[in-house]
N, C-alpha and C. Protein backbone atom coordinates (compact mmCIF):
# COMPACT_ATOMS: atom_id res chain seq x y z
N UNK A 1 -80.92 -63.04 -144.09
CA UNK A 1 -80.08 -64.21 -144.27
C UNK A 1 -78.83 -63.85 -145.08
N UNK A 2 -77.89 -64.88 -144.71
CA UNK A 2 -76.41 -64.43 -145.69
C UNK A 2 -76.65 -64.94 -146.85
N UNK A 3 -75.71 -63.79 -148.14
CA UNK A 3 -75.96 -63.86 -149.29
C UNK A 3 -74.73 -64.52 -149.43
N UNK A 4 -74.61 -65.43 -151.04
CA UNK A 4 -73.38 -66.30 -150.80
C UNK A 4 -72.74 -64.79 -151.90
N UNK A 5 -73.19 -64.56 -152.61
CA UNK A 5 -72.26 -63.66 -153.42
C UNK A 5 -71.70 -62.60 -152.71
N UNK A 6 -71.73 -62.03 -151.94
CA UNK A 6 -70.97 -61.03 -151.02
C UNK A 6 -70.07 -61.89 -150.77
N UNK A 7 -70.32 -62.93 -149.72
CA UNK A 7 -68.98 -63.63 -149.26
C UNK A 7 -68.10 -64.54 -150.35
N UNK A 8 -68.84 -64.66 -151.67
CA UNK A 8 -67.88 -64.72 -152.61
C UNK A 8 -67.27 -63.76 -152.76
N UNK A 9 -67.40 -62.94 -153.31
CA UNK A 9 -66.15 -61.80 -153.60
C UNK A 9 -65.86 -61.15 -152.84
N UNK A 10 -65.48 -61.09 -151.61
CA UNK A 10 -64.32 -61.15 -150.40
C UNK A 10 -63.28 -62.11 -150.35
N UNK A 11 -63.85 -63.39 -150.69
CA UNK A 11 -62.80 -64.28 -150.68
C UNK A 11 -62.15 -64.22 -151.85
N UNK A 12 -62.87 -64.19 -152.88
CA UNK A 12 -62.44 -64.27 -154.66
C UNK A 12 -60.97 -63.25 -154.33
N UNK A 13 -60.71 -62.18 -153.90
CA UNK A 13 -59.89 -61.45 -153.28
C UNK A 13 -58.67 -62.02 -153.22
N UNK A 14 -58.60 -62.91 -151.89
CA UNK A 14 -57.44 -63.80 -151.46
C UNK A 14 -57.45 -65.08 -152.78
N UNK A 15 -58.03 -65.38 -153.33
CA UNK A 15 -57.63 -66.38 -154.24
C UNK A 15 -57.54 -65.74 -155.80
N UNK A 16 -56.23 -66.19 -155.92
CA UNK A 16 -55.61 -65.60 -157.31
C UNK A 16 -56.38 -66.02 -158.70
N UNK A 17 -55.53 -66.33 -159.71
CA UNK A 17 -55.59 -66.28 -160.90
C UNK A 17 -55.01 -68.09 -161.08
N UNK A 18 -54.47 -68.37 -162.71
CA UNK A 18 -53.65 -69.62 -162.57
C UNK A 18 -52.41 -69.68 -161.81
N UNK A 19 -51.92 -70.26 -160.78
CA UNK A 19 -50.85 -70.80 -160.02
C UNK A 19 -50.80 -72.22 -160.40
N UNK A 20 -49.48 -72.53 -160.57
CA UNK A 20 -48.85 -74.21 -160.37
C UNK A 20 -47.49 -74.00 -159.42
N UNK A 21 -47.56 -73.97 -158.84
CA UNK A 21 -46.63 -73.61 -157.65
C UNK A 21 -46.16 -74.79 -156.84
N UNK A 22 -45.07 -75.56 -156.83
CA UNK A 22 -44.43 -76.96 -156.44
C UNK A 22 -44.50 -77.05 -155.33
N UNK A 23 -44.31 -75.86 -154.34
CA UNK A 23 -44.16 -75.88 -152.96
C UNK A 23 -45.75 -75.87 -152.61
N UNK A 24 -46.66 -75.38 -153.06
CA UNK A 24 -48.12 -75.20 -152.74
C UNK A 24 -48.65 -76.63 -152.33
N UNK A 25 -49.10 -77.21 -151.51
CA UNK A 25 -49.32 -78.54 -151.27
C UNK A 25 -50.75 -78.70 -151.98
N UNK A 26 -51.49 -77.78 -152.28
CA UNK A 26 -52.72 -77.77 -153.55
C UNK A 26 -52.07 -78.04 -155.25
N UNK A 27 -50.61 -77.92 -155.61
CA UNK A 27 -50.36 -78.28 -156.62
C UNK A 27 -51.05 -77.26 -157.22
N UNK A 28 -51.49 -77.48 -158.74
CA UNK A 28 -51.80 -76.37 -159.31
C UNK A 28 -53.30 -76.06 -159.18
N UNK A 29 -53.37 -74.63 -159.23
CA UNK A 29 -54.65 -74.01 -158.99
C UNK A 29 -55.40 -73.18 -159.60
N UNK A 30 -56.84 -72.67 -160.02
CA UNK A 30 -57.12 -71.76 -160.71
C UNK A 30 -58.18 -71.16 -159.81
N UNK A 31 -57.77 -69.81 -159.10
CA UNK A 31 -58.61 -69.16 -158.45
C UNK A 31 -58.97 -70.15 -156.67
N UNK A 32 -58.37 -70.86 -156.63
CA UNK A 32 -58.19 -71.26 -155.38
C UNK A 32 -58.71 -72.97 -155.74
N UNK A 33 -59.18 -73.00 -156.56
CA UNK A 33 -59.57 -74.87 -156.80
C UNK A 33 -58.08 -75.67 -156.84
N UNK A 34 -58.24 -76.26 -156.15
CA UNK A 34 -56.71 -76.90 -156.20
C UNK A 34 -57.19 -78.26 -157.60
N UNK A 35 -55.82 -78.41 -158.19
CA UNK A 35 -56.39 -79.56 -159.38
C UNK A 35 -56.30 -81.39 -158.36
N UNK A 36 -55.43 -81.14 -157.24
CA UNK A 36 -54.81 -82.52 -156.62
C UNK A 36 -56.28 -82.56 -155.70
N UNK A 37 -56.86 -81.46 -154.80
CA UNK A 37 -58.27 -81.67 -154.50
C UNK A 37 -59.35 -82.03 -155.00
N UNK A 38 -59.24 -81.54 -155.97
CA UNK A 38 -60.50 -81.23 -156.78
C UNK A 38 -60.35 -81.84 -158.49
N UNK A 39 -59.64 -83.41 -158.68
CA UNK A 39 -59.60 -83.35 -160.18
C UNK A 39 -60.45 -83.47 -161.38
N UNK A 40 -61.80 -83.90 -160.64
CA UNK A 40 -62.78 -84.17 -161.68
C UNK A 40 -63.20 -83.11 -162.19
N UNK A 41 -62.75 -81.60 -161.33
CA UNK A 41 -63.57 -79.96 -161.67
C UNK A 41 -63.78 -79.84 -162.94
N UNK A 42 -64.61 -79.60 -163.75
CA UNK A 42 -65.01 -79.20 -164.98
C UNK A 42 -64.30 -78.34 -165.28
N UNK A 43 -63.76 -77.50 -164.69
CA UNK A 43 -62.83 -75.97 -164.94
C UNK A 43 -61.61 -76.75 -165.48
N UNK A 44 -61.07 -77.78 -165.27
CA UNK A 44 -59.70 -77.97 -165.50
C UNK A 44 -59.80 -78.45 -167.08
N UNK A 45 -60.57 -79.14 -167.89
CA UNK A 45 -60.86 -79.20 -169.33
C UNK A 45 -60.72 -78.05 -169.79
N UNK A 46 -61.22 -77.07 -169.66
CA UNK A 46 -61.00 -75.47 -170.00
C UNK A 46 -59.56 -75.40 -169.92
N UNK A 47 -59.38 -75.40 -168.56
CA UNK A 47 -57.78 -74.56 -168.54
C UNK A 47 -57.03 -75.35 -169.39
N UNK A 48 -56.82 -76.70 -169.37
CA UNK A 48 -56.14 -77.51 -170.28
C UNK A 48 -56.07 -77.25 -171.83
N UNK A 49 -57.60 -76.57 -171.95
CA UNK A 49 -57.04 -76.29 -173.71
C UNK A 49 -56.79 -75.21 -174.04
N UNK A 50 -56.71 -74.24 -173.03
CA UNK A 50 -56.01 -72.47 -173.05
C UNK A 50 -54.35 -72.83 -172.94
N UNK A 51 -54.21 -73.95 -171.91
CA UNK A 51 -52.21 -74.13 -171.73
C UNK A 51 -51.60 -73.31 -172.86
N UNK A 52 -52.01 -73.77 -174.02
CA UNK A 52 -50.53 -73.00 -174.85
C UNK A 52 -51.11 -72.36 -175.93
N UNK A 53 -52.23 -71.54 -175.49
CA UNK A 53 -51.97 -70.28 -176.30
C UNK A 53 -51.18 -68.56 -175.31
N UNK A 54 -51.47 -68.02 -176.45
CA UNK A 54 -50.00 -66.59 -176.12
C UNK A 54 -50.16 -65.94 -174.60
N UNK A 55 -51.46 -65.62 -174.34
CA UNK A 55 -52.03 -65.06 -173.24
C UNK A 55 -52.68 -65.76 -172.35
N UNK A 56 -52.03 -67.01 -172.41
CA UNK A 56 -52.26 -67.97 -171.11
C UNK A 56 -51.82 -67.46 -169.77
N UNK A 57 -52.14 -67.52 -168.72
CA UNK A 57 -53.36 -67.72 -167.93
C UNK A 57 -53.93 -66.23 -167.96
N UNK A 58 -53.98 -65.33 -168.70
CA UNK A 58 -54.90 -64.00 -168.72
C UNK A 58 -55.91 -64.21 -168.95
N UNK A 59 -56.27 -65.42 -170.70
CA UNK A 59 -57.87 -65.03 -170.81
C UNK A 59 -58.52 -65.84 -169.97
N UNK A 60 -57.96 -66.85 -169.04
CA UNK A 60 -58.87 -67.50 -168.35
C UNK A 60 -59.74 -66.20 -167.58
N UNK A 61 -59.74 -65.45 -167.18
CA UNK A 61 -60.23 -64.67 -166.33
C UNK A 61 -61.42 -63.34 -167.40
N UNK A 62 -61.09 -63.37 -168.65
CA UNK A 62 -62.49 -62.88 -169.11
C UNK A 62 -63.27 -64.12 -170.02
N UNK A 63 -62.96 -65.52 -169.41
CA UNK A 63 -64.12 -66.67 -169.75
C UNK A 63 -65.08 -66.95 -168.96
N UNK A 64 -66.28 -65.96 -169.50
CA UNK A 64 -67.53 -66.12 -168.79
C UNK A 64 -67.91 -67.04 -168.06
N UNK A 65 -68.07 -67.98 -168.83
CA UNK A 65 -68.49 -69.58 -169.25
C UNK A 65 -67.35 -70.43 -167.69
N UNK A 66 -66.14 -70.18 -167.83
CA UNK A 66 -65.04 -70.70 -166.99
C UNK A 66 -65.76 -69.67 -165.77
N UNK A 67 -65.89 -68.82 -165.75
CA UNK A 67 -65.91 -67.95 -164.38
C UNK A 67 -67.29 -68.57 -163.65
N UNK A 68 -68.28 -68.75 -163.98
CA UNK A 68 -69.94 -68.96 -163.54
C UNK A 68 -69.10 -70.56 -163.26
N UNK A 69 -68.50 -70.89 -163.83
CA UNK A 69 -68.64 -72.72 -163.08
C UNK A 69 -67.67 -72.61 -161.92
N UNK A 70 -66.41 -71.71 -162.39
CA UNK A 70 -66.04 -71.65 -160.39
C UNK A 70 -66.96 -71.08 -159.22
N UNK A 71 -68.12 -70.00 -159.82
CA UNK A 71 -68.93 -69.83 -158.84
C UNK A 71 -69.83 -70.72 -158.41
N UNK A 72 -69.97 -71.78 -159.56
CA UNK A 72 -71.45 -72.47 -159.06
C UNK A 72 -70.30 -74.05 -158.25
N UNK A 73 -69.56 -74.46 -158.48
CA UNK A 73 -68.10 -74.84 -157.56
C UNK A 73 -68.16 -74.47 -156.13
N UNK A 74 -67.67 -73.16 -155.69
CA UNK A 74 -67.78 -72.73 -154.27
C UNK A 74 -68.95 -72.67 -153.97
N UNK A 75 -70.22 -72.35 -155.02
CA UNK A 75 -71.42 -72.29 -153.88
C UNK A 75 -71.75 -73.68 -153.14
N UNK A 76 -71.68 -75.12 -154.65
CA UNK A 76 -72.06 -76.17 -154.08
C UNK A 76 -70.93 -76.88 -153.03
N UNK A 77 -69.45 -76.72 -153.21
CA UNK A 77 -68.42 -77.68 -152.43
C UNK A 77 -68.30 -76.80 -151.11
N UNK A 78 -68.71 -75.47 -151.04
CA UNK A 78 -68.36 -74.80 -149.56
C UNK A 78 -69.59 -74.08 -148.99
N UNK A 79 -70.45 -73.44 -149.52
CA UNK A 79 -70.95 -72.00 -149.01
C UNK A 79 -72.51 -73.46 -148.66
N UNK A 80 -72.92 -74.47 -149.52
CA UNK A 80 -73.54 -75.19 -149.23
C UNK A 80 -73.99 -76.35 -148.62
N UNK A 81 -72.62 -76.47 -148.17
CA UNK A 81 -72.08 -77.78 -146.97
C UNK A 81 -72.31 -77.08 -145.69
N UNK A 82 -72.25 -75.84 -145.69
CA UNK A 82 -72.64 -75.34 -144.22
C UNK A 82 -74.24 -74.41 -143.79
N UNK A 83 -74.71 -74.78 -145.13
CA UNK A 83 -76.34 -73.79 -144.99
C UNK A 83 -75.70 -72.58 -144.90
N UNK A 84 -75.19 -71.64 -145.88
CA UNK A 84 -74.97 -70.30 -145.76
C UNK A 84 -75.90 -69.14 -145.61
N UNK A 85 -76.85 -70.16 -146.77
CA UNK A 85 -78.11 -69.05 -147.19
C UNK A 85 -78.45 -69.32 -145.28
N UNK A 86 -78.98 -69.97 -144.59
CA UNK A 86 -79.48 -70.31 -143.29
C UNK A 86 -79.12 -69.34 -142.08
N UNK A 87 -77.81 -68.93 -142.31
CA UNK A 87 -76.88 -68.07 -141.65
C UNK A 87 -77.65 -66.94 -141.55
N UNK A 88 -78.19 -65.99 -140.26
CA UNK A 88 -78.63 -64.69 -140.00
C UNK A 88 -77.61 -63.57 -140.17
N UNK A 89 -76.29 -63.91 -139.92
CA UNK A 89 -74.95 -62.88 -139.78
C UNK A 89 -74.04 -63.07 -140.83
N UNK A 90 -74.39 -62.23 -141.69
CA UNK A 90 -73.69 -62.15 -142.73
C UNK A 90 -71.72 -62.32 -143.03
N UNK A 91 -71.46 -61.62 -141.78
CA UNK A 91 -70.08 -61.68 -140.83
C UNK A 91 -69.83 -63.16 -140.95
N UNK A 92 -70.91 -63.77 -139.89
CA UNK A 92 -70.41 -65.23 -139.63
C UNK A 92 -70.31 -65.79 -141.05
N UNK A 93 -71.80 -66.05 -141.81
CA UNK A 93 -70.88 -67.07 -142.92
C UNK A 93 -70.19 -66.43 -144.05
N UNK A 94 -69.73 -65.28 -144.32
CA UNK A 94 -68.26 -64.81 -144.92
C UNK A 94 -67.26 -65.39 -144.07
N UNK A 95 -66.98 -65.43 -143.01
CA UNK A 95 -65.71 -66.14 -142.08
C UNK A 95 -66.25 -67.88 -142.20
N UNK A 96 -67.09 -68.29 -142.05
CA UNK A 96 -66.98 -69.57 -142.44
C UNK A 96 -66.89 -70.15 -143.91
N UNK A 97 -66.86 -69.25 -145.12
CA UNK A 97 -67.19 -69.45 -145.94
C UNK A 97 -65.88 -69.71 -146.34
N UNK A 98 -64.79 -68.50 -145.89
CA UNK A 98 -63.40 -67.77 -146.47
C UNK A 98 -62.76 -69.22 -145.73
N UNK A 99 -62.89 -69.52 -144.58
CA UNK A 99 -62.15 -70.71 -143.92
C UNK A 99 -62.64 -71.98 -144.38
N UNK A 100 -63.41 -72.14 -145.18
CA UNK A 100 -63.62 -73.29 -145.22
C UNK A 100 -63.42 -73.73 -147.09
N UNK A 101 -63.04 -72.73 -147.80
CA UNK A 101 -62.20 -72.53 -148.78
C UNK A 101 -60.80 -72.79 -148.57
N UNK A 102 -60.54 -71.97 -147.44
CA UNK A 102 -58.83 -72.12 -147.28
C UNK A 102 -58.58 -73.19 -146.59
N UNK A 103 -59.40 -73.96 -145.81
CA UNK A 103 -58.87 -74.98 -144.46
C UNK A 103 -59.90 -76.29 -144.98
N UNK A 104 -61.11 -75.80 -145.24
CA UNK A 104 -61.55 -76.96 -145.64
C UNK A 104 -62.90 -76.76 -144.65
N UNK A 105 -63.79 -76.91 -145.14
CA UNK A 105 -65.25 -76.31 -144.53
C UNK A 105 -65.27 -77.17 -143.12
N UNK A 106 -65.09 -78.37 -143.25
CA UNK A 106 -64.88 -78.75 -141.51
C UNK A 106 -64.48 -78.21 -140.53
N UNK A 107 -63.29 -77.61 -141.27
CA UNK A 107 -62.06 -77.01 -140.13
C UNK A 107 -62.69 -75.95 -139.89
N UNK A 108 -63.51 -74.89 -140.85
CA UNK A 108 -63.98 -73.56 -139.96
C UNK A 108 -65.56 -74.02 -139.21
N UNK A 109 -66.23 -74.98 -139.62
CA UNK A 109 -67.21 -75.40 -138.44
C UNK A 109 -66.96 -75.92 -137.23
N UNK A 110 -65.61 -76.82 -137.52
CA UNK A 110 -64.82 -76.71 -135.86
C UNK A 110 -64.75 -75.56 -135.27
N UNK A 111 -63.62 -74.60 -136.16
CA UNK A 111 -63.78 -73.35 -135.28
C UNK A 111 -65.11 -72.44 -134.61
N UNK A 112 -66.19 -72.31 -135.25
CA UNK A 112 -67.27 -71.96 -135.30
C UNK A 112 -67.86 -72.66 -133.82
N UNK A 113 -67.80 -74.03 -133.83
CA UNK A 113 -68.73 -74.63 -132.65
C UNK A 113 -67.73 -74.52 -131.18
N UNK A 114 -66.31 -74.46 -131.68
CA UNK A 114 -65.33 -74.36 -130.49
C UNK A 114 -65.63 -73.10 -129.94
N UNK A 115 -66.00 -72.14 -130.99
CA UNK A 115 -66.25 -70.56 -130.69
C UNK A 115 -67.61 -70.37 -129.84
N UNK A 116 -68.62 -70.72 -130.06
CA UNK A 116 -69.83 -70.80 -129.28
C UNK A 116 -69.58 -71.85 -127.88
N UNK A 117 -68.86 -72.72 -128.14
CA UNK A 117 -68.53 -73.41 -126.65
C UNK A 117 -67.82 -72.35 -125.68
N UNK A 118 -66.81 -71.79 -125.82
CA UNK A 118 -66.30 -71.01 -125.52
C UNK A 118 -66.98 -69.90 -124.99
N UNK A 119 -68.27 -69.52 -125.65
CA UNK A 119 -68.68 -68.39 -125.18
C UNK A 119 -70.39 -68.53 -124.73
N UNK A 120 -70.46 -70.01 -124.42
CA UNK A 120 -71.91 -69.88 -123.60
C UNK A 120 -71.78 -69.92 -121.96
N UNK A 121 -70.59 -69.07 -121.79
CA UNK A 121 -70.53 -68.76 -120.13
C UNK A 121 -71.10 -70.03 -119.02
N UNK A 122 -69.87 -71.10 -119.54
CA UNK A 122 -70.04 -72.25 -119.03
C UNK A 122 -71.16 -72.87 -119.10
N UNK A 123 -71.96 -72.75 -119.76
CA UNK A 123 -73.45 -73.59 -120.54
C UNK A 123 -74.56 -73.00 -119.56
N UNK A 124 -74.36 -71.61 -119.08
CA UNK A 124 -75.08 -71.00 -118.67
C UNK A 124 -76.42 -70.18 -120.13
N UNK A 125 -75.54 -70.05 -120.70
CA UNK A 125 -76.71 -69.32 -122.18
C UNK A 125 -76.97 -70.70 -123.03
N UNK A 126 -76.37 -71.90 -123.29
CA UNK A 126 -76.88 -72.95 -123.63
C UNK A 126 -75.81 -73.89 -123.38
N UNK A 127 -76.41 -75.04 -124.23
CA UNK A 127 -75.37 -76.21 -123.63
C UNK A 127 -74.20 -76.46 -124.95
N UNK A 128 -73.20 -77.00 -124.70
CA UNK A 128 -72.00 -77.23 -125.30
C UNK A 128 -72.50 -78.00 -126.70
N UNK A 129 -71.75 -77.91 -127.45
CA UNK A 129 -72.38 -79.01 -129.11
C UNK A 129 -70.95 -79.62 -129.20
N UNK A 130 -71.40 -80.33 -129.77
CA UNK A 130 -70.15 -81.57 -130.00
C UNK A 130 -69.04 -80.78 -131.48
N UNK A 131 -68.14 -81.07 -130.91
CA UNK A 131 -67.10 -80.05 -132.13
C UNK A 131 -66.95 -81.29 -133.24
N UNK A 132 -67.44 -81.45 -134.17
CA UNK A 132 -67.24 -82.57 -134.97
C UNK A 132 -67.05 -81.69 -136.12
N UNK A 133 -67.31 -80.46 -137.11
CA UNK A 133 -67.11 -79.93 -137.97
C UNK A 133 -68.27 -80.30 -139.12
N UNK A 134 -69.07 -80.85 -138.61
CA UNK A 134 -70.71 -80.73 -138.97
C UNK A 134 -71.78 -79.47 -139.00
N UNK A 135 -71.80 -79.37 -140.07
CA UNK A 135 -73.19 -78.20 -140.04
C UNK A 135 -74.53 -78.73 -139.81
N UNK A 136 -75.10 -78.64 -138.61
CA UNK A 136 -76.77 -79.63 -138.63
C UNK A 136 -77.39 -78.23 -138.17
N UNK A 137 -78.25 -79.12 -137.79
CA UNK A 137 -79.57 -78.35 -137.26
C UNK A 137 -79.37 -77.78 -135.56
N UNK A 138 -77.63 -78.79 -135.02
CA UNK A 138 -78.10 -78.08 -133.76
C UNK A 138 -77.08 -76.85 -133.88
N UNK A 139 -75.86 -77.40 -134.79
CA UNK A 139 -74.92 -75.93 -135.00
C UNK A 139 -75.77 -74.68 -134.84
N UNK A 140 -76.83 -75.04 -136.03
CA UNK A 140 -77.44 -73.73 -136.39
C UNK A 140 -78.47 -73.00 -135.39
N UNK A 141 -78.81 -73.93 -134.60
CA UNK A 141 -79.75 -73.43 -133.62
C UNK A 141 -79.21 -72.92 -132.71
N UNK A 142 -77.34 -72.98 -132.25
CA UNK A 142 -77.04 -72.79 -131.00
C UNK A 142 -76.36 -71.31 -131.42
N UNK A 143 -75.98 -70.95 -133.50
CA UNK A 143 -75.53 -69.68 -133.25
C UNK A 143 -76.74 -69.18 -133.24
N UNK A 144 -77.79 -69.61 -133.90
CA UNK A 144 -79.19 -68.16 -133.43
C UNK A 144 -79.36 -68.22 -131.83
N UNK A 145 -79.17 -69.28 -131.64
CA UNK A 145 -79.32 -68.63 -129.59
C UNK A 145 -78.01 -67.60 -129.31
N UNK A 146 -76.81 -68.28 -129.70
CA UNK A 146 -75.63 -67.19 -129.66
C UNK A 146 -76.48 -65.66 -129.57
N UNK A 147 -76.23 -65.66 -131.06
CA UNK A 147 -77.03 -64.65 -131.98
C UNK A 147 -77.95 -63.74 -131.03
N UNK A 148 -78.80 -64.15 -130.13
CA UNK A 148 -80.24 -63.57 -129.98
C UNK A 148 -79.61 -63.14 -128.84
N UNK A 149 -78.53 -63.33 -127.42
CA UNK A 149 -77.89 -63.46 -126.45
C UNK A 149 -76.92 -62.74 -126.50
N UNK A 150 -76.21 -62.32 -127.03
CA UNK A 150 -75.18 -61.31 -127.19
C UNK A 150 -75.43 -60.56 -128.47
N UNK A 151 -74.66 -59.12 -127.99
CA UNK A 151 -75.03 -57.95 -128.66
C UNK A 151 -74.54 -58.03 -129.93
N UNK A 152 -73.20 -58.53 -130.61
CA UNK A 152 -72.55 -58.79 -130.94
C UNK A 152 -71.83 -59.62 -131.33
N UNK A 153 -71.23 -59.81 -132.64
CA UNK A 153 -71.02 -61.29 -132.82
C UNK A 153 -68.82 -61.34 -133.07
N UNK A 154 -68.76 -60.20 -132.45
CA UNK A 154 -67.08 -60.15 -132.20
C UNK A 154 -66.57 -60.75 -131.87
N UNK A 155 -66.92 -60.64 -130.90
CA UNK A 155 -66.09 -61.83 -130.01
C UNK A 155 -66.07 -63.45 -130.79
N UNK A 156 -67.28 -63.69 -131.22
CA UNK A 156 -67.13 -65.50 -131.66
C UNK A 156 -66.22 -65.24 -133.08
N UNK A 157 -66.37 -63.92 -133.96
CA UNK A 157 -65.41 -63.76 -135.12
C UNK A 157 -64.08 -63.97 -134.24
N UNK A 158 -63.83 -63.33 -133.58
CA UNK A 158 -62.32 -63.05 -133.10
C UNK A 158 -62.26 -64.63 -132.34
N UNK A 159 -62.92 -65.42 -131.77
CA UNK A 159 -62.41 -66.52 -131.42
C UNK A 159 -62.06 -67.79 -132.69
N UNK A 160 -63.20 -67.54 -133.75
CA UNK A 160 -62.79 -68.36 -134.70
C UNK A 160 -61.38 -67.44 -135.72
N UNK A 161 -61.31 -66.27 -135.46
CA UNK A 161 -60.43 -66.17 -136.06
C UNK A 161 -58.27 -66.27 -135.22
N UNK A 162 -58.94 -66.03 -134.29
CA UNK A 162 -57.31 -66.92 -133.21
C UNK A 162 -57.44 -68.31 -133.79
N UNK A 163 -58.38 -68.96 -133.63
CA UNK A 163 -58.16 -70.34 -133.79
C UNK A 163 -57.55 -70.87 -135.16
N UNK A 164 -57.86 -70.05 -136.28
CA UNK A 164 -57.15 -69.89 -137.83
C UNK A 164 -56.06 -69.69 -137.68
N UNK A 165 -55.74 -68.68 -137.39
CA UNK A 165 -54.34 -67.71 -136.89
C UNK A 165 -53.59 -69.09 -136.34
N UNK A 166 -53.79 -69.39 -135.47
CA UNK A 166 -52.94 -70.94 -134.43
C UNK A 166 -53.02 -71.77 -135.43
N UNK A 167 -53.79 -72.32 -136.26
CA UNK A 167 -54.05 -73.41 -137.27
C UNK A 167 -52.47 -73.08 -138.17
N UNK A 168 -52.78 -71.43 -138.93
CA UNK A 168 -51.39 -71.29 -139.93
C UNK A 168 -50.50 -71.36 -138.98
N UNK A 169 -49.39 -71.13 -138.01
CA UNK A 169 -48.70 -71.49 -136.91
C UNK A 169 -48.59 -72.72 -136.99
N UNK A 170 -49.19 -73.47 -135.98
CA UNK A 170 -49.14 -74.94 -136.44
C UNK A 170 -48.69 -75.51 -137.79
N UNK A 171 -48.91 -75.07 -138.54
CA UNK A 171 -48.90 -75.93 -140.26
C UNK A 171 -47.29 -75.07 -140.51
N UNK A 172 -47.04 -73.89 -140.11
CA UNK A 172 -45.66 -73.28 -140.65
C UNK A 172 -44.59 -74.05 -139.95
N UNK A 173 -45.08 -74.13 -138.27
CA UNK A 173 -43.99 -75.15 -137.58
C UNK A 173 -43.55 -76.56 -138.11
N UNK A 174 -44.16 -76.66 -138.47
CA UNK A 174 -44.43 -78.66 -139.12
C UNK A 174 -43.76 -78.54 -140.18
N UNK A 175 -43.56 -77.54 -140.95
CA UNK A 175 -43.41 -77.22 -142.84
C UNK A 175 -43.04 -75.55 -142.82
N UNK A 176 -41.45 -75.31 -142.55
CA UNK A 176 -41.13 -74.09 -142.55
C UNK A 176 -41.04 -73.97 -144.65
N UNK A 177 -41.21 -75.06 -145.61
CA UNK A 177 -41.84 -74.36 -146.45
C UNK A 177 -43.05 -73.68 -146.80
N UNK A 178 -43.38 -74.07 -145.67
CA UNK A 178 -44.94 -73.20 -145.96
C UNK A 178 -45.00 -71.08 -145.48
N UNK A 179 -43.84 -71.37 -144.95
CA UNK A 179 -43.58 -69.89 -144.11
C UNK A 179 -43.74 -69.17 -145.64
N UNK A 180 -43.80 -69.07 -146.62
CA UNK A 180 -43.97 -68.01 -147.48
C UNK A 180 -45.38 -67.78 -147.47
N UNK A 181 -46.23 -68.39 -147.09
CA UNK A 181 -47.73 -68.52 -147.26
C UNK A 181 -47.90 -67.34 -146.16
N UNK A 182 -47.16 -66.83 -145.17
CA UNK A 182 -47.83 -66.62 -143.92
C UNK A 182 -48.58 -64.99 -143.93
N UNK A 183 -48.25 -64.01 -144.95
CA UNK A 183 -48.90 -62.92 -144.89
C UNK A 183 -49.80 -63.10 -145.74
N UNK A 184 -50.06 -63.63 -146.38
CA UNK A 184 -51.36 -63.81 -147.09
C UNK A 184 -52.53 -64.95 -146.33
N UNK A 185 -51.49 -65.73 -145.63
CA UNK A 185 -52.78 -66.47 -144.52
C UNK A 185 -53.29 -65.08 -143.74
N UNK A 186 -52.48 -64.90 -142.87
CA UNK A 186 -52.98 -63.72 -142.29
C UNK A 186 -53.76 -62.56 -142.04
N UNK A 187 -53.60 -62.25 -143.59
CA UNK A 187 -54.90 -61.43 -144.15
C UNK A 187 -56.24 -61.75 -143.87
N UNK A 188 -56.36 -63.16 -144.16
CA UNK A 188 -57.59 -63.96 -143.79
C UNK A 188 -57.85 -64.00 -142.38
N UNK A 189 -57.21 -63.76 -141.14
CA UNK A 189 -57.52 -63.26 -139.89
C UNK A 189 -58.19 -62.43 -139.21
């Protein structure tokens, strides 16, 4: 089964340190928690009473205490909205884990079920699931049929990951301020 701490620190990677960044439509952030998403986060009392000392935003990052509550944060708001631990392919929920941090855990279970529609050879290896961005019981049953049916789980990475790829596209067209975002979305591809 997938471990959530591996696919934590892959993502921990792409998400920085303190940012307050005006153009960022997350507003300010610590390690990827946006404060305009997320304001009740326990983390933000912390950061609030580090603001104005000398080595602000450095020691946030050797506060134990601050670090274990952003982990126990992503395990419960992302890695546990989709049954990670449940996940056989470690691959798959690191890519649903990383997208659903950056996009919002719906948006990579869309991609995820669009990706298995796509590839049950016209509902010849099973039948279609409804793309709603729900993690249930039939998501999960249709990637272990995936899973057990093909050799390989490339192809459904590489379909949920075009579909990301088109997502940042979309969002840069709409909001050419967002075009600074685009090599670091990318990475995540």
């Amino acid at each position: 089964m997938a471990n959530f701490t591996e696919a934590y620190k892959q993502t921990s990677a792409h998400e920085g340190g303190y940012v307050n960044d005006t153009i960022d439509r997350g507003g300010e952030t610590y390690r990827g928690i946006s404060r305009i998403h997320h304001p009740s986060w326990s983390g933000w009392e912390v950061i609030g009473a580090q603001k104005g000392k000398s080595n602000f935003p450095l020691l946030l990052k050797s506060d134990r205490s601050l670090q274990a509550t952003v982990k126990k944060f992503y395990k419960q708001k992302y890695w546990d909205k989709f049954q990670g631990d449940e996940i056989a392919d470690q691959e798959i929920a690191n890519e649903l884990y990383d997208t659903g941090v950056n996009m919002g855990v719906r948006q990579g279970v869309r991609f995820l079920q669009n990706g298995l529609n796509l590839l049950n050879r016209d509902e010849n290896n099973y039948q279609d699931i409804v793309i709603d961005g729900w993690f249930g019981g039939q998501t999960l049953a249709t990637l272990a049929t995936h899973a057990g049916q093909d050799r390989s789980i490339d192809a459904l990475l590489r379909l949920m990951n075009i579909q990301q790829g088109a997502r940042y596209v979309t969002i840069m067209e709409a909001d050419s301020s967002q075009e600074r975002y685009a090599r670091g979305w990318l990475k995540r591809t």
